[in-house]
Protein backbone atom coordinates (compact mmCIF):
# COMPACT_ATOMS: atom_id res chain seq x y z
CA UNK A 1 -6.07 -68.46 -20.53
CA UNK A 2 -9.33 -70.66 -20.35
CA UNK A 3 -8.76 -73.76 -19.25
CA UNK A 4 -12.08 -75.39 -19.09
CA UNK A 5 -12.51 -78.64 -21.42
CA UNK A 6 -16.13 -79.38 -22.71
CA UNK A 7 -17.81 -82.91 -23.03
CA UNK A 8 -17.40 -82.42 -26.72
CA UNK A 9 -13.74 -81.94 -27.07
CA UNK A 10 -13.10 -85.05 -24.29
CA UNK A 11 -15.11 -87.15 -26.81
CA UNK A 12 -13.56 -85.87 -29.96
CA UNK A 13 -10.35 -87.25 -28.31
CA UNK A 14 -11.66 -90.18 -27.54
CA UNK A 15 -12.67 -91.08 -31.02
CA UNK A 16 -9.21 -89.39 -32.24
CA UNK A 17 -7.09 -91.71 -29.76
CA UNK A 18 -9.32 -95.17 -31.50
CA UNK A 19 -8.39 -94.42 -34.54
CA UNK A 20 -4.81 -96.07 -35.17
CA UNK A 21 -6.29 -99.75 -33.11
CA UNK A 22 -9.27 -99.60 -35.34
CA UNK A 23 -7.49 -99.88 -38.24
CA UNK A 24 -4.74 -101.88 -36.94
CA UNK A 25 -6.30 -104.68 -34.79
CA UNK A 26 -9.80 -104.54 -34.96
CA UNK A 27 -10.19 -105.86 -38.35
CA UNK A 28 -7.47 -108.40 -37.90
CA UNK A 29 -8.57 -109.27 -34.48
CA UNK A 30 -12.37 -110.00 -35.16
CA UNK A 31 -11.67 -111.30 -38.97
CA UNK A 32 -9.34 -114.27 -36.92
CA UNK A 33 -12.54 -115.03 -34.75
CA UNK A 34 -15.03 -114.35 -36.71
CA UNK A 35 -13.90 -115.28 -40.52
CA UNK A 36 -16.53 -113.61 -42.83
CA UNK A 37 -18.69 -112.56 -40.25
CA UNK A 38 -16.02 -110.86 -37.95
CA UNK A 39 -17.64 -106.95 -38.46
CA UNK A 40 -20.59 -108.71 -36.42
CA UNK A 41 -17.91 -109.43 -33.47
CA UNK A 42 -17.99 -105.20 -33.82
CA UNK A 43 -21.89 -104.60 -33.59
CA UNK A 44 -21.59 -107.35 -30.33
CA UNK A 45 -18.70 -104.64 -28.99
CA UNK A 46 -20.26 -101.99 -29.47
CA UNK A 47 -23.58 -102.97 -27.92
CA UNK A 48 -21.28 -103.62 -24.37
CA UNK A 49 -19.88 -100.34 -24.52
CA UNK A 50 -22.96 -98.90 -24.43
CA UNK A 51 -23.99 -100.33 -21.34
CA UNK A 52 -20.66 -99.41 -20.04
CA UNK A 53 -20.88 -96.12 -21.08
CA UNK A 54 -24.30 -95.93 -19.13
CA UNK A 55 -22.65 -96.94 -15.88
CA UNK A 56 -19.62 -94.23 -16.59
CA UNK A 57 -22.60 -91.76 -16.75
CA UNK A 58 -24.14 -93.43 -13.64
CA UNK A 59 -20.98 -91.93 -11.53
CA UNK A 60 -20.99 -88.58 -13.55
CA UNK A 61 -24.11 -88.10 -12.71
CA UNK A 62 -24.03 -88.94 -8.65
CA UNK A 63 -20.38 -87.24 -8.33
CA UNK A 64 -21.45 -83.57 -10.67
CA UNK A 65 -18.43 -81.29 -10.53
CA UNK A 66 -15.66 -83.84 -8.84
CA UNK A 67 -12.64 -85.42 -10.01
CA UNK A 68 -11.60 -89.32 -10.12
CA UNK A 69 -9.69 -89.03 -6.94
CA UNK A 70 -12.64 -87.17 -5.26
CA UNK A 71 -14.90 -89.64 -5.85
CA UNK A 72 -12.37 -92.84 -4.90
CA UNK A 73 -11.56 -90.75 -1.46
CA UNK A 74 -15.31 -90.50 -0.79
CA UNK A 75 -16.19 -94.07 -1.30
CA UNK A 76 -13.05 -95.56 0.02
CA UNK A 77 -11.13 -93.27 1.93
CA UNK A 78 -7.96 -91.63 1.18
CA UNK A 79 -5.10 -94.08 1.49
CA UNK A 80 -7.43 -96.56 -0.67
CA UNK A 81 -7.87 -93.97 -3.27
CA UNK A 82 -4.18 -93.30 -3.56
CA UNK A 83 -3.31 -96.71 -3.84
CA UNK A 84 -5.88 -97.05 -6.67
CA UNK A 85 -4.55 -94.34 -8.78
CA UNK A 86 -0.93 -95.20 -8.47
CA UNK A 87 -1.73 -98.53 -9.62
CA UNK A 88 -3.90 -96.53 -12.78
CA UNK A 89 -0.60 -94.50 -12.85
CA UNK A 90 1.57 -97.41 -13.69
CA UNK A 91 -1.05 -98.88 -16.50
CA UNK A 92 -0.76 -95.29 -18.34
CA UNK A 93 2.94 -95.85 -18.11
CA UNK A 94 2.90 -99.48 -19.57
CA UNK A 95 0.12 -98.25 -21.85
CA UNK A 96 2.51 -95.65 -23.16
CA UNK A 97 5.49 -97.42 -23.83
CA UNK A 98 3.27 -99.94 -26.02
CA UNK A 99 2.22 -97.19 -28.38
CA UNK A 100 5.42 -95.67 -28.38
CA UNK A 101 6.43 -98.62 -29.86
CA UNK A 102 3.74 -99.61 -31.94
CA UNK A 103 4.12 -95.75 -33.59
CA UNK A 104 7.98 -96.89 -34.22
CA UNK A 105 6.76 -100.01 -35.93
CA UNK A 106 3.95 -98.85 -37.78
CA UNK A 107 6.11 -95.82 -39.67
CA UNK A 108 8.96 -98.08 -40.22
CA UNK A 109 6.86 -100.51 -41.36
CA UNK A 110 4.28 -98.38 -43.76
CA UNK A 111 6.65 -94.91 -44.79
CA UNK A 112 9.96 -95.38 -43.03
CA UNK A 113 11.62 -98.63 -43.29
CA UNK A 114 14.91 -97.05 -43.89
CA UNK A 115 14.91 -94.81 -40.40
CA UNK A 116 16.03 -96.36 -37.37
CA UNK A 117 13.50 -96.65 -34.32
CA UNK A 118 16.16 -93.98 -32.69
CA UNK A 119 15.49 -91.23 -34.67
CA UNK A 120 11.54 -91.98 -35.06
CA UNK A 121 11.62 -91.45 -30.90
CA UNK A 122 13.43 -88.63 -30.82
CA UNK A 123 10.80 -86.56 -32.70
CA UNK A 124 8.07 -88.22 -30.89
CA UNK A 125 9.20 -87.18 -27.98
CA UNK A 126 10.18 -83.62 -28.64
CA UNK A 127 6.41 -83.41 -30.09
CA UNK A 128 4.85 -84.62 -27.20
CA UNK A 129 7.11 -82.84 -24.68
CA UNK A 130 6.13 -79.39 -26.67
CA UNK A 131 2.20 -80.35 -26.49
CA UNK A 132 2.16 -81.33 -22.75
CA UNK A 133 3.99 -78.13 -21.37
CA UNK A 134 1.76 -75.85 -23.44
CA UNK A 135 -1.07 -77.52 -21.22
CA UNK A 136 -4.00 -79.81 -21.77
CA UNK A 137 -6.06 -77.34 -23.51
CA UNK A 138 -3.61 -77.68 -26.51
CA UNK A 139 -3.85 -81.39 -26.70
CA UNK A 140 -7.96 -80.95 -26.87
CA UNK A 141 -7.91 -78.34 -29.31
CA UNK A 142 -5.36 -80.26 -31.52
CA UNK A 143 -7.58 -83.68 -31.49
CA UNK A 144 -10.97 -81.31 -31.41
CA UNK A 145 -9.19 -79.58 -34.79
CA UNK A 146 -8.72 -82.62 -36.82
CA UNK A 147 -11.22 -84.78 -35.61
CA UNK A 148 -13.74 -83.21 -38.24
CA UNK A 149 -11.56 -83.53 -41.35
CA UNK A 150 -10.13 -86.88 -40.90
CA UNK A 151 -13.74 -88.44 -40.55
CA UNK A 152 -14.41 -87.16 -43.66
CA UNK A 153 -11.23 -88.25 -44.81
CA UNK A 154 -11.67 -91.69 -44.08
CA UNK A 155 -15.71 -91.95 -45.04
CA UNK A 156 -14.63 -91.23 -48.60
CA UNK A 157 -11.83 -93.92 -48.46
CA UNK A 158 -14.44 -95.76 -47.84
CA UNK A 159 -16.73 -94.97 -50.37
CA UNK A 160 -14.16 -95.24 -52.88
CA UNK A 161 -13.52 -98.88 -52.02
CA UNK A 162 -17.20 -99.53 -51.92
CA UNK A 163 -17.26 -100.76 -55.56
CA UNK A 164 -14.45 -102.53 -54.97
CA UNK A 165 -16.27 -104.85 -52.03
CA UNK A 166 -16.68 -108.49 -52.79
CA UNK A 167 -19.92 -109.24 -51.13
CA UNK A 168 -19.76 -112.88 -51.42
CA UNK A 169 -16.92 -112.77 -48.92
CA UNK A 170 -18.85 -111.24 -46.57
CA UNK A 171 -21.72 -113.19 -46.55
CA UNK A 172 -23.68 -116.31 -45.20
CA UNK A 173 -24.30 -115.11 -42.38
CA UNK A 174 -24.92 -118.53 -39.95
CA UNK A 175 -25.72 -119.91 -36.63
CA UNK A 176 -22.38 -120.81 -35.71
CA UNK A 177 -21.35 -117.39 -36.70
CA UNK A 178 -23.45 -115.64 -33.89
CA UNK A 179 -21.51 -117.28 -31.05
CA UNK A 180 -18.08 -117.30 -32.73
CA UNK A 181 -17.94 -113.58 -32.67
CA UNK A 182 -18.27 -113.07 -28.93
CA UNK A 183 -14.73 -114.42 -28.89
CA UNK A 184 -13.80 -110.63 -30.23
CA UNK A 185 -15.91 -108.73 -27.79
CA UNK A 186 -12.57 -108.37 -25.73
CA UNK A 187 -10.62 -106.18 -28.13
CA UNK A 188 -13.32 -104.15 -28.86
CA UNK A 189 -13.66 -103.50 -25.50
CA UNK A 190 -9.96 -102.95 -24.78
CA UNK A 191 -9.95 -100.06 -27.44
CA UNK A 192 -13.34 -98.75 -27.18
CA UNK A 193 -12.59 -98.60 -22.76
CA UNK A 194 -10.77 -95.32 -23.16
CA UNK A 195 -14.64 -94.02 -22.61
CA UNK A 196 -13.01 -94.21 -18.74
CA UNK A 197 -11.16 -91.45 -19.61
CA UNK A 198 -14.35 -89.01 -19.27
CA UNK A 199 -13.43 -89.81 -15.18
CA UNK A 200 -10.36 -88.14 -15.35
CA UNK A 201 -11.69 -85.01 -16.70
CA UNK A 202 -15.51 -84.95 -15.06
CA UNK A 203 -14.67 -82.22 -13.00
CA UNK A 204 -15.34 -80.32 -16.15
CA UNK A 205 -17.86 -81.69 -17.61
CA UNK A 206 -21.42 -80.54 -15.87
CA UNK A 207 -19.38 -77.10 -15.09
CA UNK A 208 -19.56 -76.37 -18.65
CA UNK A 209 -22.45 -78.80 -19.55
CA UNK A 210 -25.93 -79.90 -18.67
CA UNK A 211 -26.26 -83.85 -17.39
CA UNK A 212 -28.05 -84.56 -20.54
CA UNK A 213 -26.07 -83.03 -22.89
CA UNK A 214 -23.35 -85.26 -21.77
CA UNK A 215 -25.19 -87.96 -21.59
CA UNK A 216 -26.25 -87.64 -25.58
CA UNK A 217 -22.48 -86.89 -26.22
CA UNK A 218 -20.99 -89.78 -24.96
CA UNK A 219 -23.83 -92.27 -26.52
CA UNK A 220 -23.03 -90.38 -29.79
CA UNK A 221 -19.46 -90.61 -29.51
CA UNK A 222 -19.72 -94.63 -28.88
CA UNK A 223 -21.74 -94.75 -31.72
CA UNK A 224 -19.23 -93.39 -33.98
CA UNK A 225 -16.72 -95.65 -32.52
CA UNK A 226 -18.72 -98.82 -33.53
CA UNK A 227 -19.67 -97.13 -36.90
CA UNK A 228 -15.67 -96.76 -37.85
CA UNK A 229 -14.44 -99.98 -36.28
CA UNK A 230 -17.55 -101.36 -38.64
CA UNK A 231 -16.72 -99.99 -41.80
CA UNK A 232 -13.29 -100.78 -41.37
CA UNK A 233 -12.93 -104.32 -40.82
CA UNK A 234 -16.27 -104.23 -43.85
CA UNK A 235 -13.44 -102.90 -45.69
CA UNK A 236 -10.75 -104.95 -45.00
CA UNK A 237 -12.84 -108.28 -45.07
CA UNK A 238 -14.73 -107.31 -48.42
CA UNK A 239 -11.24 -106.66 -50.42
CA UNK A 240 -8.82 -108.98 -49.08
CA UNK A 241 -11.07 -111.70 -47.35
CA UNK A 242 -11.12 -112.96 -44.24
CA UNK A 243 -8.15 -115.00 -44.29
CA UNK A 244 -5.65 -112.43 -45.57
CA UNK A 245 -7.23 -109.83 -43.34
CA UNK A 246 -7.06 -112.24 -40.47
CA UNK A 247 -3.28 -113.06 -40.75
CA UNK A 248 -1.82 -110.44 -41.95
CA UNK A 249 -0.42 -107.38 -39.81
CA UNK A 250 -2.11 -104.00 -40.61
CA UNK A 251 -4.70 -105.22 -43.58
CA UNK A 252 -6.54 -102.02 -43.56
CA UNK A 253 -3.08 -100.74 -45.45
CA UNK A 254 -3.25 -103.62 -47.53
CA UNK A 255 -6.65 -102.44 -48.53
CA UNK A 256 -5.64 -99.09 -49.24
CA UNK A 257 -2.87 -99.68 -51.16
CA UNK A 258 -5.14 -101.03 -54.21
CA UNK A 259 -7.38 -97.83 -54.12
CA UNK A 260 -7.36 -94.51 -56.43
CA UNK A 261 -9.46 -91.97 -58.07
CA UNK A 262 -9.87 -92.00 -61.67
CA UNK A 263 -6.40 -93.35 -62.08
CA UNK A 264 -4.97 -90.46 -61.16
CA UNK A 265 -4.89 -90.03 -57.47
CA UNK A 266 -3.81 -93.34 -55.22
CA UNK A 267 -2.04 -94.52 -52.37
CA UNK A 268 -4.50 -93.76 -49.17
CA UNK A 269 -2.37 -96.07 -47.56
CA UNK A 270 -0.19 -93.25 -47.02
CA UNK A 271 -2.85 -90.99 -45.53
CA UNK A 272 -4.25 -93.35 -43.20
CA UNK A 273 -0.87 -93.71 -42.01
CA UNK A 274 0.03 -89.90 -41.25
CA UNK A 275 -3.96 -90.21 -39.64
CA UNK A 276 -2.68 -92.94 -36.89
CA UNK A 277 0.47 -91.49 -36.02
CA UNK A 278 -1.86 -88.06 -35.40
CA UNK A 279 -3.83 -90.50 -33.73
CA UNK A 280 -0.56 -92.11 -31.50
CA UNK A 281 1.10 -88.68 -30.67
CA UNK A 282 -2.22 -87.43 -29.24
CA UNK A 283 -2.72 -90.66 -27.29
CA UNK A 284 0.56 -90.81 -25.83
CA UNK A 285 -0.01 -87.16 -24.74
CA UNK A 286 -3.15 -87.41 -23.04
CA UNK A 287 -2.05 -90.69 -21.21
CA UNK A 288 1.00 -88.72 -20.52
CA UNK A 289 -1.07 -86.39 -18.54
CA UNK A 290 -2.92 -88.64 -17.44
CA UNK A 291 0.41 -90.24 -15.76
CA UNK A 292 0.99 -87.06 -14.20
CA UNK A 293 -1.97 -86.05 -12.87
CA UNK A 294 -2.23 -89.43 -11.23
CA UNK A 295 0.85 -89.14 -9.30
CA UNK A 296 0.26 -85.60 -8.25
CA UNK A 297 -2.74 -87.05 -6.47
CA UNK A 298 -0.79 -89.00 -5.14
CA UNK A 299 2.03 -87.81 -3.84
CA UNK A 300 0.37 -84.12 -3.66
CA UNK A 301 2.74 -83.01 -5.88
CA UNK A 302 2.18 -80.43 -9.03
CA UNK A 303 1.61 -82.19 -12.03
CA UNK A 304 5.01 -80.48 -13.81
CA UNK A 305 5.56 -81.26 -17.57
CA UNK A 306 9.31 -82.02 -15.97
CA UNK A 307 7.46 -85.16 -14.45
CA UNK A 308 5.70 -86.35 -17.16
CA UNK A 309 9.39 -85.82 -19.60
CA UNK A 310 11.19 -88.16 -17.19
CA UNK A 311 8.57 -91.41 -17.58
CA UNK A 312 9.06 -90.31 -21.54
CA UNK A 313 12.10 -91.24 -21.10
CA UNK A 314 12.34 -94.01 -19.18
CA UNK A 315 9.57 -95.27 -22.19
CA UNK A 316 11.49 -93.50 -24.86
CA UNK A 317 15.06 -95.90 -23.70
CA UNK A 318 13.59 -98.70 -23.04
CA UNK A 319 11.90 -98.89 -26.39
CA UNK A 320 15.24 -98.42 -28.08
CA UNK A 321 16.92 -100.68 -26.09
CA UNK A 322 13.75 -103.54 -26.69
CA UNK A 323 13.29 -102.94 -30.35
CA UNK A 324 10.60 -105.16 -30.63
CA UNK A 325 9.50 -106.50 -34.14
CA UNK A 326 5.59 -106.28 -35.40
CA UNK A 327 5.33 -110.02 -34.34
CA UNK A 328 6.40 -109.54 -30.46
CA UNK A 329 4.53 -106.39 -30.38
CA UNK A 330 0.91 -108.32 -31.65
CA UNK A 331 1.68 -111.22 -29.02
CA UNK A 332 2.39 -108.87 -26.29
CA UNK A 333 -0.94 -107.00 -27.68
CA UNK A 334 -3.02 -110.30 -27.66
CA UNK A 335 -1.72 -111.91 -24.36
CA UNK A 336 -1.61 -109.32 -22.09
CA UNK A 337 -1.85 -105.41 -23.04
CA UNK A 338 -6.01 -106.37 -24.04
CA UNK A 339 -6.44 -108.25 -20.18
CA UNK A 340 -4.73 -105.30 -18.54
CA UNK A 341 -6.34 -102.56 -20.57
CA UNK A 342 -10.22 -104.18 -19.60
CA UNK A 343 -9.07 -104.81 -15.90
CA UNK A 344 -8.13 -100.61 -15.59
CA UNK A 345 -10.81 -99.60 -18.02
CA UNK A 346 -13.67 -102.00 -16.65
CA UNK A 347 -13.53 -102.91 -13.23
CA UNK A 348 -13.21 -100.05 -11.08
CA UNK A 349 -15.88 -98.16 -12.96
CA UNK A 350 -18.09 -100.64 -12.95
CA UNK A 351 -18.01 -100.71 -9.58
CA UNK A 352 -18.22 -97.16 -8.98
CA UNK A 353 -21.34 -97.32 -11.41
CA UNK A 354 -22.96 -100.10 -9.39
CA UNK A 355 -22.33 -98.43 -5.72
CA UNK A 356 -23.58 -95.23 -7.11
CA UNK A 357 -26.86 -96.65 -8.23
CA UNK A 358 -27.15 -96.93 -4.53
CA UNK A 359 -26.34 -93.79 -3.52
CA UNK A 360 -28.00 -89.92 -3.51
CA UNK A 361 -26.68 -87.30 -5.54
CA UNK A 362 -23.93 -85.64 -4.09
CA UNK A 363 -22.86 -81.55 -4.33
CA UNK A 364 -19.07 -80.66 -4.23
CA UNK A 365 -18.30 -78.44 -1.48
């Protein structure tokens, strides 16, 4: 069975996994910062993951053909290196028991309000167990499968809520504005980070691919990010206004809710809700493996779906047990999951990309 994972099914999953935080805290996020003029806060986030996407390239680039923990052990020696990726180990754990419990709260608050979080985990977990011990491959293929339709899907939500915008609500456009809207450049960042996640998988990359077809790629795929986080919180801003969008918990729903087709065909709302809990199960998969394959480094150990099932767990109970409401879940979100998220996706890398500006190509032996 091939194995091999191209640059353009890493970056379809990146843009899959963005999906559900796009329309669930960027537009609230930047419309609290930015009133109005919050989808400016996205152009500002987008512009720094560009530049951070050049230094991720930086290290591709120097380090052709190795893996994360190839390149840490190189720079900083083994016992370093191990230490680093247990620590990246535990943020994919905490990382995953957030979503598992924003997935619980966004179905039972959108389609489910009836079903208890118990059940909701359950299948989650059986689904994600079943995709992880088929292999990584699957999990690609899945987000690689979809990624095509749902785009599509969601550009003609919005175009059918174009005639619906209120342009006076998004609009003057002043001084004060311009400054106010760095204040959202964190989230942005915190979602659009997952770029990082091309380390985990460069091994594959310039097997299957040439340097600059990578390079376009990942641009491209950043792009796209900033394009949907855009015409989103447009969207959400245009229809409810800044203040509703601002304060209230998913708005993009909210938005969708008052949309339809000739009378006849309505409630998108429930749409872009099966979309982002695609978009969750695939996240919590990859992160999964990610989990795994971080401790197998570690404690040279074979990255065994059996491994990645118990930490499910452990997620999976204590999820139950928390049962956090939409409220805890945003402050957790706001005053520490967006801090920990930039420290893991942002500061090693950026120092990898800085010492490798330094430094000669190197060849994997």
């Amino acid at each position: 069975m091939n194995t091999k994972i191209s640059i353009r099914q890493i970056l379809f999953l990146y843009i899959f996994i963005s999906i559900t935080p796009i329309f669930t805290y960027i537009p609230n996020t930047v419309s609290y910062y930015g009133e109005n003029t919050g989808y400016l806060g996205v152009l500002y986030g987008g512009i720094v993951l560009l530049f951070f996407a050049a230094l991720i390239l930086q290290i591709i680039n120097k380090y052709p053909d190795y893996d994360l923990y190839d390149m840490l052990r190189r720079l900083f020696g083994i016992t370093a290196a191990k230490c680093i990726l247990f620590l990246y180990g535990i943020w994919a754990f905490l990382f995953i028991t957030f979503k598992v419990n924003t997935y619980t709260n966004l179905l039972q608050t959108t389609l489910m309000p009836t079903i208890s979080n118990g059940i909701l985990i359950v299948f989650l977990f059986l689904l994600v167990i079943n995709a992880i011990s088929k292999g990584k491959k699957t999990i690609f293929r899945f987000a690689e499968f979809l990624y095509g339709p749902i785009l599509l899907f969601l550009l003609l939500v919005f175009i059918i809520a174009t005639p619906t915008l209120k342009i006076q609500q998004l609009i003057p456009i002043t001084v004060p504005d311009l400054s106010r809207n760095l204040k959202s450049i964190p989230i942005l960042c915190s979602i659009g980070g997952n770029i990082v996640l091309l380390l985990f998988f460069s091994s594959h990359l310039t097997a299957e691919s040439t340097f600059s077809l990578v390079k376009k790629r990942t641009y491209f795929s950043v792009a796209i990010f900033t394009l949907l986080a855009f015409l989103a919180t447009i969207a959400a801003i245009g229809i409810n206004g800044s203040y509703l969008t601002g304060r209230t918990s998913f708005p993009i729903f909210q938005t969708a809710k008052g949309l339809s087709v000739l009378n006849a065909f309505e409630r998108f709302d429930s749409f872009i809700t099966l979309v982002c809990i695609l978009s969750d199960f695939v996240t919590i998969s990859i992160f999964l493996l990610i989990l795994m394959q971080c401790f197998s480094w570690v404690f040279n150990i074979t990255a065994s779906p059996f491994v990645g099932a118990a930490f499910l767990v452990l997620s999976c109970v204590y999820v139950m047990i928390q049962d956090a409401t939409q409220f805890q879940l945003e402050l957790f979100h706001n005053d520490w999951m967006i801090g920990i998220n930039l420290v893991f996706q942002f500061v090693l890398p950026s120092l990898l990309g800085i010492l490798c500006i330094f430094k000669k190509k190197d060849k994997h032996n």
